[in-house]
N, C-alpha and C. Protein backbone atom coordinates (compact mmCIF):
# COMPACT_ATOMS: atom_id res chain seq x y z
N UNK A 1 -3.70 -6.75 46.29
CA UNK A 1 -3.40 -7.81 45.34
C UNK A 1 -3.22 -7.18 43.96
N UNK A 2 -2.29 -7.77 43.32
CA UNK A 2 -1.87 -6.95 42.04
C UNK A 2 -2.58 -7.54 40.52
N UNK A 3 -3.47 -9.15 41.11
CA UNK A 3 -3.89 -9.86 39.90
C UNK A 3 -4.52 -11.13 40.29
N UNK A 4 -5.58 -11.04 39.51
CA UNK A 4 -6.40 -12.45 40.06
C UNK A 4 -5.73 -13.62 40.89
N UNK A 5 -6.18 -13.76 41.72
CA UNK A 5 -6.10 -15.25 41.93
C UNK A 5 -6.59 -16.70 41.76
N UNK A 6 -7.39 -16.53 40.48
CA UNK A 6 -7.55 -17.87 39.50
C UNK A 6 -7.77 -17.05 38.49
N UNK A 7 -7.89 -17.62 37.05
CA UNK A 7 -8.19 -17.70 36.30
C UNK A 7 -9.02 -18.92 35.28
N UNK A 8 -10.13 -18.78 34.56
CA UNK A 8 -10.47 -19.70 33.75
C UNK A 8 -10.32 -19.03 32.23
N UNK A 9 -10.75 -20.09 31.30
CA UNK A 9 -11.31 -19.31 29.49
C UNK A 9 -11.59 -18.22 29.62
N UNK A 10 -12.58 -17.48 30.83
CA UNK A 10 -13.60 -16.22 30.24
C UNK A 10 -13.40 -15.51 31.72
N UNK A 11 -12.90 -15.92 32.96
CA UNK A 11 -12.95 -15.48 33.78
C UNK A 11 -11.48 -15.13 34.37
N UNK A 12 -11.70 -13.85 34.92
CA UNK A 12 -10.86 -13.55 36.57
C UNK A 12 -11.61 -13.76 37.90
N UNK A 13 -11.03 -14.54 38.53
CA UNK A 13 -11.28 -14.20 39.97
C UNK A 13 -10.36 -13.59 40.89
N UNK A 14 -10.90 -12.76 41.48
CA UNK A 14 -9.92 -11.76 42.25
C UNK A 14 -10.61 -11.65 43.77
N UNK A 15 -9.58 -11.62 44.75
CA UNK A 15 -10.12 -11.31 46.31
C UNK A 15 -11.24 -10.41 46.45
N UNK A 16 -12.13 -9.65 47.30
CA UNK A 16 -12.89 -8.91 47.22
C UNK A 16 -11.68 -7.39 47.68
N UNK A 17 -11.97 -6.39 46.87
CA UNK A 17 -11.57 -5.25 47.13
C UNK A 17 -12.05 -4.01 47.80
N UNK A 18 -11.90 -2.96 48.32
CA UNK A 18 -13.12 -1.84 48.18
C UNK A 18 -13.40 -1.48 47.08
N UNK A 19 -12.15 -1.47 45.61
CA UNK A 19 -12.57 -0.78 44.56
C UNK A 19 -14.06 -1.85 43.84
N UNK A 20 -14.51 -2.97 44.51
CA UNK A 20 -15.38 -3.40 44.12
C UNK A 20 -16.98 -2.88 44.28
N UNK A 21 -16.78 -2.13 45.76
CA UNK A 21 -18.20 -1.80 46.04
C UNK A 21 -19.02 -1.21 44.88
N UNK A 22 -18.61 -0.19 43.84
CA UNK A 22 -19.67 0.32 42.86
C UNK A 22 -20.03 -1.03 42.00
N UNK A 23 -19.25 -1.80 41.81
CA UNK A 23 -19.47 -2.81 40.94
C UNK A 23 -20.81 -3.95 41.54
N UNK A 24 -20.30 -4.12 43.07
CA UNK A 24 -21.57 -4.99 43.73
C UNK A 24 -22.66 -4.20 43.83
N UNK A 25 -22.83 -2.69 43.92
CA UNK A 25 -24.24 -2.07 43.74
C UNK A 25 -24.80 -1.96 42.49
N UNK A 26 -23.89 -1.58 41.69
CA UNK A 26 -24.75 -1.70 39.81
C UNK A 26 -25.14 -3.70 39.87
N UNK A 27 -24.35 -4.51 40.37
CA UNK A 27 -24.92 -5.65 40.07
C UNK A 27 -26.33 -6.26 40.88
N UNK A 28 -26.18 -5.88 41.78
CA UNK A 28 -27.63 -6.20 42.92
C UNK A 28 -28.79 -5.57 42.62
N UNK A 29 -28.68 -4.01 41.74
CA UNK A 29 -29.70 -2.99 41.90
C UNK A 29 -30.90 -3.94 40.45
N UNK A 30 -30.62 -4.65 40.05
CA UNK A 30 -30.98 -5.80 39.32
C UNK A 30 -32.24 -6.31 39.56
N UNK A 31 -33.19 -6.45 40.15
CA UNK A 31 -34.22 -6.63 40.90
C UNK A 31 -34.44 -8.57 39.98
N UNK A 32 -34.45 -8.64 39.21
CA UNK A 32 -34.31 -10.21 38.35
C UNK A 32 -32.83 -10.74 39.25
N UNK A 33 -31.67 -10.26 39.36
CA UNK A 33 -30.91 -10.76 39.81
C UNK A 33 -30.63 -11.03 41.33
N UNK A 34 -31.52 -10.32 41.82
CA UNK A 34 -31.87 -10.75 43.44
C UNK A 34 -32.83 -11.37 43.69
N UNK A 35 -33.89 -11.63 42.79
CA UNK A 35 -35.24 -12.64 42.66
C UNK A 35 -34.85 -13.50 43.67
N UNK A 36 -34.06 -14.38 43.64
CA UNK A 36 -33.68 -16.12 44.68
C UNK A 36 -32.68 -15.29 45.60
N UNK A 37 -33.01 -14.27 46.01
CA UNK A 37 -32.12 -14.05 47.01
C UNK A 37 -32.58 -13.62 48.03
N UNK A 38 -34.07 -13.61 48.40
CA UNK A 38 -35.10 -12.82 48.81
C UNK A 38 -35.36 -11.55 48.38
N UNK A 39 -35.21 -11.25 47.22
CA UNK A 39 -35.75 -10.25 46.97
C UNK A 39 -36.01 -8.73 47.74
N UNK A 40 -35.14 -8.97 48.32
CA UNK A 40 -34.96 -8.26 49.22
C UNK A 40 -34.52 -6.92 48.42
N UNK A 41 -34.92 -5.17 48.86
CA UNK A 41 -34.32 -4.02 48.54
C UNK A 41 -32.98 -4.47 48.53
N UNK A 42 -31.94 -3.52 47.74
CA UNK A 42 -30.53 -3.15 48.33
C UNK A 42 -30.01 -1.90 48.23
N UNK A 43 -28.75 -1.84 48.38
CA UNK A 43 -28.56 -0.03 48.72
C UNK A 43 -27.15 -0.22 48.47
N UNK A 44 -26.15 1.07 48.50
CA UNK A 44 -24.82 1.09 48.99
C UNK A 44 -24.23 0.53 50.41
N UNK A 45 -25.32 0.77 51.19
CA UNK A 45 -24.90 0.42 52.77
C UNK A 45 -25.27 -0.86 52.58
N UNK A 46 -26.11 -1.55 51.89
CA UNK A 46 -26.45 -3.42 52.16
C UNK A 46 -24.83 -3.81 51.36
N UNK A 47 -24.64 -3.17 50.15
CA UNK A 47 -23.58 -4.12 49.18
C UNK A 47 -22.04 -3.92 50.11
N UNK A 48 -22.29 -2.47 50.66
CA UNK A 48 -20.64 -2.72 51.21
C UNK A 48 -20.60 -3.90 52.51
N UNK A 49 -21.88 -3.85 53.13
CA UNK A 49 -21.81 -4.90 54.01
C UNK A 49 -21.20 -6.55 53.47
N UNK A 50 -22.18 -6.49 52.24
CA UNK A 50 -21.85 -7.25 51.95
C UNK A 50 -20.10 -8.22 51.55
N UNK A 51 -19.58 -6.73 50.84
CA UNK A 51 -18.58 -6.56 50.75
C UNK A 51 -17.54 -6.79 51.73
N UNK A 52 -17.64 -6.53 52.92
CA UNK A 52 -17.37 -6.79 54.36
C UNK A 52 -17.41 -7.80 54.52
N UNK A 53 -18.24 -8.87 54.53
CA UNK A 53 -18.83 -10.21 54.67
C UNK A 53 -18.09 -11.10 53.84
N UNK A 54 -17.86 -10.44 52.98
CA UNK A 54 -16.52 -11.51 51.70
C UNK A 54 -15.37 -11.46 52.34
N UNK A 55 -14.84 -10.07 52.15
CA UNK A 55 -13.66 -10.37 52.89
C UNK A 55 -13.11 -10.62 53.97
N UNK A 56 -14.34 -10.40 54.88
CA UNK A 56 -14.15 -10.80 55.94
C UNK A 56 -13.68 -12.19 56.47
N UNK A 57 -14.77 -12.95 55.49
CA UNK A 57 -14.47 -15.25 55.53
C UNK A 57 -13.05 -15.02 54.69
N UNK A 58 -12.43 -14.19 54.07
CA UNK A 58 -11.31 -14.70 53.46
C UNK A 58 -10.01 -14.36 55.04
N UNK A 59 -9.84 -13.13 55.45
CA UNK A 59 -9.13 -12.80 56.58
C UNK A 59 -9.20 -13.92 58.12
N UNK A 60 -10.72 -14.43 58.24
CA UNK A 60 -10.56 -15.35 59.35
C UNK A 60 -10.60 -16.88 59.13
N UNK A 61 -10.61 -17.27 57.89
CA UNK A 61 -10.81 -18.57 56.99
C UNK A 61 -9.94 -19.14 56.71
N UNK A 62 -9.44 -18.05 55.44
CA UNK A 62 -8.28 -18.32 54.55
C UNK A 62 -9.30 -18.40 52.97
N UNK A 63 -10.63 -18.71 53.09
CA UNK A 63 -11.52 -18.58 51.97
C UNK A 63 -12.23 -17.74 51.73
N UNK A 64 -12.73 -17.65 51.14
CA UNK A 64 -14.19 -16.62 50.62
C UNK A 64 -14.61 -16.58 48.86
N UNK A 65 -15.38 -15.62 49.21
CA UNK A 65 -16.16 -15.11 47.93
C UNK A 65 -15.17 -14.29 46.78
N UNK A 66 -15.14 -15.13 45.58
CA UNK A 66 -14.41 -14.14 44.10
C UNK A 66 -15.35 -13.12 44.22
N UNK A 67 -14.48 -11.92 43.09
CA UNK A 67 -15.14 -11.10 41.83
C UNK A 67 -14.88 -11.42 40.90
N UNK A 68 -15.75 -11.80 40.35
CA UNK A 68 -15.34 -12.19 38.87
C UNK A 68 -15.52 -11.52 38.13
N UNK A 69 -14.36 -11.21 37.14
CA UNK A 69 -14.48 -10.01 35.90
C UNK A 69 -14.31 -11.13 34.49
N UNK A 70 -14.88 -10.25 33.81
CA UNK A 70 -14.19 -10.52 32.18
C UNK A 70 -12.93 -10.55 32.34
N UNK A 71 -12.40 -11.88 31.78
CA UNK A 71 -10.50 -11.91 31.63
C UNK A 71 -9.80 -11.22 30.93
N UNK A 72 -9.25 -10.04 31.99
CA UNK A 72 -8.35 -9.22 31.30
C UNK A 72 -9.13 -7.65 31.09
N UNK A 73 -10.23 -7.74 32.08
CA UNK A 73 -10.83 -6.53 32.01
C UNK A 73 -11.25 -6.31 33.36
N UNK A 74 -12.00 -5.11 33.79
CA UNK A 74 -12.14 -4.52 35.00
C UNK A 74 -13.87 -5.13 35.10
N UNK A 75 -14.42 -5.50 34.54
CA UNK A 75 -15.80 -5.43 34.23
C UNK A 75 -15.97 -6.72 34.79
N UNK A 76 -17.06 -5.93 35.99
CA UNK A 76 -17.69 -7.69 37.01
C UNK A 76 -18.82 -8.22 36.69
N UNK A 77 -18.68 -9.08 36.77
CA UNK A 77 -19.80 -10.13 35.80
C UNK A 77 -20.57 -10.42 37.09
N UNK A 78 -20.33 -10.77 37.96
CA UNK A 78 -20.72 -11.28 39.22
C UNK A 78 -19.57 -11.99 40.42
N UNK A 79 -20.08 -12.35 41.69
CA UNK A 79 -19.67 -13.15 42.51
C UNK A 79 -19.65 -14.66 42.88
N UNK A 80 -18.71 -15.02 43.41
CA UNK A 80 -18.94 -16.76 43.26
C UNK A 80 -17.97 -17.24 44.12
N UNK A 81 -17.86 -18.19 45.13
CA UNK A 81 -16.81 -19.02 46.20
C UNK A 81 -17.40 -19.47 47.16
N UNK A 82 -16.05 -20.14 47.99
CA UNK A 82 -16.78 -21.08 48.76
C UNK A 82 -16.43 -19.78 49.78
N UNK A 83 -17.08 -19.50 50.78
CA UNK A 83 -17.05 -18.63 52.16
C UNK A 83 -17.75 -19.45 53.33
N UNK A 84 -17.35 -18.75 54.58
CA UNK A 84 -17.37 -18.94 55.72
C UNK A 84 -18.95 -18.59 56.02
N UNK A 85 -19.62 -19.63 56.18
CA UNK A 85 -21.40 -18.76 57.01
C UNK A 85 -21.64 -19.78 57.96
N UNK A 86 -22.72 -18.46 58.46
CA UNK A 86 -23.36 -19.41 59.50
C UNK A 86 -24.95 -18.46 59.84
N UNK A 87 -25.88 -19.74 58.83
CA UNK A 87 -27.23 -19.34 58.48
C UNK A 87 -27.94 -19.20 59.86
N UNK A 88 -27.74 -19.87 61.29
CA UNK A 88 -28.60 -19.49 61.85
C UNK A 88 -29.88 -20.55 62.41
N UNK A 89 -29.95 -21.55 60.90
CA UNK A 89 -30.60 -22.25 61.52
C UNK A 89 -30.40 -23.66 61.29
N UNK A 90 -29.32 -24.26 61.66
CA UNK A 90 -28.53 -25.30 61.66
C UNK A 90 -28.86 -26.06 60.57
N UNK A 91 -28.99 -27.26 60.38
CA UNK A 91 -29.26 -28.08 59.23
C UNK A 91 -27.63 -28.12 58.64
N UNK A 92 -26.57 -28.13 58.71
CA UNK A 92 -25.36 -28.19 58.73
C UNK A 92 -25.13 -27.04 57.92
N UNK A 93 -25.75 -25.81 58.12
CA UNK A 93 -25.07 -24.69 57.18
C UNK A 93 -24.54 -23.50 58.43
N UNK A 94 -24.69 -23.77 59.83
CA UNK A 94 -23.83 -22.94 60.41
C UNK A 94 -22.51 -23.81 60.34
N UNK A 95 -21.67 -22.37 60.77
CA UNK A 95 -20.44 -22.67 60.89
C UNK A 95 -19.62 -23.59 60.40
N UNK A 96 -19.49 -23.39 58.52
CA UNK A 96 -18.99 -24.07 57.79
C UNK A 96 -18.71 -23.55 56.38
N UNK A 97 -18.09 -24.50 55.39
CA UNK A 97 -18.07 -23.62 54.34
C UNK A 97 -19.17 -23.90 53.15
N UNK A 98 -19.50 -22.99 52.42
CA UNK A 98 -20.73 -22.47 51.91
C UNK A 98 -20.50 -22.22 50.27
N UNK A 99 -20.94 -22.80 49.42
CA UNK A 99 -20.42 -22.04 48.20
C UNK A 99 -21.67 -21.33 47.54
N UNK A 100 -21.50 -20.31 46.88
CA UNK A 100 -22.61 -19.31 46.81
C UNK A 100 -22.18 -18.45 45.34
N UNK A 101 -23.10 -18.48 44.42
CA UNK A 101 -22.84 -17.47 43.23
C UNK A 101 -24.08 -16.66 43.01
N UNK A 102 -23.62 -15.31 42.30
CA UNK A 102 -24.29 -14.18 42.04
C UNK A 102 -24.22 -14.05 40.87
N UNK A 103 -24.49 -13.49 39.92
CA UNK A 103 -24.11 -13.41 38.82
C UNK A 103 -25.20 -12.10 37.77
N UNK A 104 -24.54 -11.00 37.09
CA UNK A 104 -25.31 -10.58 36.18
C UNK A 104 -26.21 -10.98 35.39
N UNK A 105 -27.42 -10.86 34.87
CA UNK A 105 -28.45 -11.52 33.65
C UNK A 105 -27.68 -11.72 32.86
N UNK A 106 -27.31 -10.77 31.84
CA UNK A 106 -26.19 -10.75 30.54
C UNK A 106 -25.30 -12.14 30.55
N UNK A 107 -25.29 -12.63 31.97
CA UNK A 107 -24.38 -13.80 31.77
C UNK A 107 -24.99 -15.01 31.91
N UNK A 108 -26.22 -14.65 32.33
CA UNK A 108 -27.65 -16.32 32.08
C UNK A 108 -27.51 -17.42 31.12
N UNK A 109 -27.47 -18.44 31.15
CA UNK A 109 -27.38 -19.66 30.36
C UNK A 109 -25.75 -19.66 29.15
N UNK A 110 -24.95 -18.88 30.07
CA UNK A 110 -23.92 -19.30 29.11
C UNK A 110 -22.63 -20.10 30.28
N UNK A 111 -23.07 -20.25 30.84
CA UNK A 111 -22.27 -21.81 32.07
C UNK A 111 -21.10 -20.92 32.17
N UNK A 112 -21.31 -19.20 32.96
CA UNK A 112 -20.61 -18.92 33.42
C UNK A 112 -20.48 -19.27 35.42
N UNK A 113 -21.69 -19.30 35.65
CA UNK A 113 -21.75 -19.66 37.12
C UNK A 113 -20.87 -20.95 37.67
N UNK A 114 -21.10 -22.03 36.53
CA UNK A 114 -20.47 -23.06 36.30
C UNK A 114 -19.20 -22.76 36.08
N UNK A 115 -18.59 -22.28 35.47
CA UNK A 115 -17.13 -21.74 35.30
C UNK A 115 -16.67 -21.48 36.46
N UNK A 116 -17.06 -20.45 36.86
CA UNK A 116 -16.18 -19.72 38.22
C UNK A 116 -16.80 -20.76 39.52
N UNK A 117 -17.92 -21.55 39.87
CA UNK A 117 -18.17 -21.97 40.69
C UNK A 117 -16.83 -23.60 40.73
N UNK A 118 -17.00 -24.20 39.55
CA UNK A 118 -15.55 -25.47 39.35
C UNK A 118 -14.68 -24.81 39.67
N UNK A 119 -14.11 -23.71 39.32
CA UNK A 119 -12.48 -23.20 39.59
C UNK A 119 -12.89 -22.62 41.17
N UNK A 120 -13.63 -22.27 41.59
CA UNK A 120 -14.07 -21.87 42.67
C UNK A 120 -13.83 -23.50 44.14
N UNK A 121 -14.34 -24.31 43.45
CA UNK A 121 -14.60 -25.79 44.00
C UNK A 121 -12.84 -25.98 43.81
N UNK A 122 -12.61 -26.00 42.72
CA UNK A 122 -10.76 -26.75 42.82
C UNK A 122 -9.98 -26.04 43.41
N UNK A 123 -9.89 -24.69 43.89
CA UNK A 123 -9.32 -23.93 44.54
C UNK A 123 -8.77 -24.22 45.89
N UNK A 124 -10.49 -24.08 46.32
CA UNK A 124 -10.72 -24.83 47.70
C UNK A 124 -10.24 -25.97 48.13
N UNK A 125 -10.64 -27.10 47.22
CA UNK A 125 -10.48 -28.55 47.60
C UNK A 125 -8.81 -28.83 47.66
N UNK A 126 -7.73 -28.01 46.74
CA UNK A 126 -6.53 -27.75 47.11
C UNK A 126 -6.24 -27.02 48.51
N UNK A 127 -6.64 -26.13 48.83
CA UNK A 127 -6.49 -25.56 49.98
C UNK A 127 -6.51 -26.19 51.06
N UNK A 128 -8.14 -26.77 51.22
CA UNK A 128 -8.90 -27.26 51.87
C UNK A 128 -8.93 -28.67 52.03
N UNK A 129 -8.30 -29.91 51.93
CA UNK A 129 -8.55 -31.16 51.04
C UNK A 129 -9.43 -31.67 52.08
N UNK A 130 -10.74 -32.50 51.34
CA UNK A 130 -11.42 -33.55 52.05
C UNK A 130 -12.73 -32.45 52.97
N UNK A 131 -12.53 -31.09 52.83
CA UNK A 131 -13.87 -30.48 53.67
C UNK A 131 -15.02 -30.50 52.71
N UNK A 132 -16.47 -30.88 53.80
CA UNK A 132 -17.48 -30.82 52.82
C UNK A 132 -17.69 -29.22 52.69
N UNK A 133 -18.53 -29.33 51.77
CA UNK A 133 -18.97 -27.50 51.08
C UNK A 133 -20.58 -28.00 51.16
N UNK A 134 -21.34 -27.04 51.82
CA UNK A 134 -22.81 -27.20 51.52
C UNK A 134 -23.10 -25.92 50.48
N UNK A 135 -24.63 -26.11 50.39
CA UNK A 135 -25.20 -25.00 49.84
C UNK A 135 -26.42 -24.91 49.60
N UNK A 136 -27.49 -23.75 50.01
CA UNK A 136 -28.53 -23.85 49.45
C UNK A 136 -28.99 -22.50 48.33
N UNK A 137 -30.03 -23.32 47.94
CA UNK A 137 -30.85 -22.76 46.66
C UNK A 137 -32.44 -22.22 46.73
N UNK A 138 -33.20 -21.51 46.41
CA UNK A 138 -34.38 -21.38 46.17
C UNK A 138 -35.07 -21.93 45.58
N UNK A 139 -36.11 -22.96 46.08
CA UNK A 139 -36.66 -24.10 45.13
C UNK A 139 -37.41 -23.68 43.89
N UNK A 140 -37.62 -22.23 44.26
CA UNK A 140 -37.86 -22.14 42.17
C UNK A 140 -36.52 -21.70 41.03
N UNK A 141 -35.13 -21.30 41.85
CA UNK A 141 -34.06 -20.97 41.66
C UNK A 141 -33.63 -22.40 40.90
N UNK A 142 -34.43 -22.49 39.14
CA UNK A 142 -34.03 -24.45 38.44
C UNK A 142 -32.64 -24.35 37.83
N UNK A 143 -32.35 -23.28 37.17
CA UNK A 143 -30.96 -23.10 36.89
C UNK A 143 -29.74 -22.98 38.00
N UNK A 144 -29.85 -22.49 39.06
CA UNK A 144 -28.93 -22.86 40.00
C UNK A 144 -28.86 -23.76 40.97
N UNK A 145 -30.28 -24.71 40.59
CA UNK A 145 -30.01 -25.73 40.91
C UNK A 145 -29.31 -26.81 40.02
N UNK A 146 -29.77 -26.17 38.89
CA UNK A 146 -28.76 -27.25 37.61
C UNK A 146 -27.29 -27.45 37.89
N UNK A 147 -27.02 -26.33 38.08
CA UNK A 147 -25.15 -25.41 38.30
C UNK A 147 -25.00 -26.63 39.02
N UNK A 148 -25.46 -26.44 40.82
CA UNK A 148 -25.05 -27.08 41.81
C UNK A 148 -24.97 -28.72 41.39
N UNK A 149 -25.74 -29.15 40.60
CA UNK A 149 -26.17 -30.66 39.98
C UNK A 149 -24.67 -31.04 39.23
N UNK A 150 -24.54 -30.02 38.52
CA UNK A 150 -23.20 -30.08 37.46
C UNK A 150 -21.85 -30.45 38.39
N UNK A 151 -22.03 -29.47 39.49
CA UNK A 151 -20.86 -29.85 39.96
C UNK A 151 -20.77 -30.86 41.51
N UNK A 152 -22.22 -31.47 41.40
CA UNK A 152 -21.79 -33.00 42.03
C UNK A 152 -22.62 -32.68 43.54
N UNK A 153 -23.15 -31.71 43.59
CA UNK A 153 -24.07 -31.30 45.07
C UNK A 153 -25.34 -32.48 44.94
N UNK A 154 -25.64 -32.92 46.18
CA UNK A 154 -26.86 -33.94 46.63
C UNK A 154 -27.73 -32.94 47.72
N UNK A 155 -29.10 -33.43 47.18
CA UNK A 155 -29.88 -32.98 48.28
C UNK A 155 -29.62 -33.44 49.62
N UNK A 156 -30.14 -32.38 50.99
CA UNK A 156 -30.22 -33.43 52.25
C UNK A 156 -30.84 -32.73 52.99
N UNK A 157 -31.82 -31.85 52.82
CA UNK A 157 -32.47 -31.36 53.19
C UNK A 157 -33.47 -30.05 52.98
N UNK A 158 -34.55 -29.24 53.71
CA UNK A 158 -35.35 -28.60 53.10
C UNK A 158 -35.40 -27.58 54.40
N UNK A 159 -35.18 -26.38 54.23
CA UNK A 159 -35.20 -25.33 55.14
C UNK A 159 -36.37 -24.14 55.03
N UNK A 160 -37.46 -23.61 55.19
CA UNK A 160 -38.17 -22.71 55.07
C UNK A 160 -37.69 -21.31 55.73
N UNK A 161 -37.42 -20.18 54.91
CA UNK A 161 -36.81 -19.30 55.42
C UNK A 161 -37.77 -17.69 55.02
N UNK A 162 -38.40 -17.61 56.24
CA UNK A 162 -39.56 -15.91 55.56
C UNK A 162 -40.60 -16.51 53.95
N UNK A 163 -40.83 -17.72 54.65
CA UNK A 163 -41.97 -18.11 53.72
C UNK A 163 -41.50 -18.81 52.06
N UNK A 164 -40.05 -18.64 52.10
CA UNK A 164 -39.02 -19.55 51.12
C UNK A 164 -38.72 -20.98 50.70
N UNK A 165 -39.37 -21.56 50.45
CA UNK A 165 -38.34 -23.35 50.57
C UNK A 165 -37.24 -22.99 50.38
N UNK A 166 -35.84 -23.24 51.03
CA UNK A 166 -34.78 -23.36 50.66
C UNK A 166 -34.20 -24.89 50.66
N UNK A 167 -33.46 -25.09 48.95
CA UNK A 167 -33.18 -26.76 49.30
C UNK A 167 -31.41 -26.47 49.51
N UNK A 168 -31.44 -27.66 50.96
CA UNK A 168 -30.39 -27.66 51.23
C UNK A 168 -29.50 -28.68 50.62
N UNK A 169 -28.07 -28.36 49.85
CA UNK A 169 -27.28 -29.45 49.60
C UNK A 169 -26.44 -29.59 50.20
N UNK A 170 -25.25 -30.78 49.44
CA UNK A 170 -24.04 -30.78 49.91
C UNK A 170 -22.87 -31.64 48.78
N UNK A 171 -21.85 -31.25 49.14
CA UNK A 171 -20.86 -32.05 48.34
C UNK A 171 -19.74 -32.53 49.50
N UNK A 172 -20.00 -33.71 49.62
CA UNK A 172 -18.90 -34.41 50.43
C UNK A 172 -17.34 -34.74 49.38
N UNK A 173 -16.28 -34.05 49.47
CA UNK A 173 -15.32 -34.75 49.03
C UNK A 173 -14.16 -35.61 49.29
């Protein structure tokens, strides 16, 4: 791809690349920024997976996960889209679409998640018209639960995952 495929004010979103992998390991190695994610270690071999896993829901979908850079620069702020999952333990988050953001500290409370997650949502809902999008959150995760609030997600359920509350939403459109 030669150039984003959305744009907002402050953002690029672009397909997932390989030239992304250094960018998803400087952003994960973050230990605050994986907090609501289980906290889990990461490595080069977890992020390219990961990496794999994006583009992968975009090749058998038609959707997936942005990179989002500074507009008009190479510099990734974080990840954000709706993608293809399937959590495993039903509650309507297998086998469906999922919207999910990552995001650098540096970019905390300035309604960038919100940015790329709306253009992320209108993308889709063009693509896609009328599919619901779920999503869950970490019930101490209050700011991304705000995000999800902003852009119109309802609770509908509560998932415990390795000792986690996870709250499950959804946006019917």
């Amino acid at each position: 791809m030669t150039g984003p495929e959305l744009s907002t004010d402050r953002l690029d979103l672009w397909r997932p690349a390989p030239r992304d992998h250094a960018a998803l390991v400087d952003l994960l190695a973050d230990d605050e920024v994986r907090r609501h994610l289980g906290s889990r270690p990461t490595n080069p071999v977890e992020e390219f997976n990961r990496l794999c896993r994006n583009a992968g829901s975009w090749a058998l979908f038609g959707y997936g996960t942005f990179v989002c850079r500074v507009r008009g620069s190479d510099e990734v702020l974080g990840i954000c889209g709706v993608f293809h999952s399937w959590r495993g333990f039903g509650q309507g988050l297998d086998d469906t679409p999922e919207i999910g953001w990552i995001f650098a500290r540096k970019t905390w409370g300035k309604g960038i998640a919100t940015e790329a997650a709306r253009a992320s949502l209108a993308w889709f809902d063009a693509a896609f018209p009328g599919r619901r999008v779920a999503c869950m959150i970490n019930d101490t995760n209050l700011p991304s639960l705000a995000v999800a609030d902003k852009l119109g997600f309802v609770r509908y359920g509560v998932q415990e995952d390795h000792g986690v509350e996870l709250i499950l939403l959804e946006r019917v459109a």
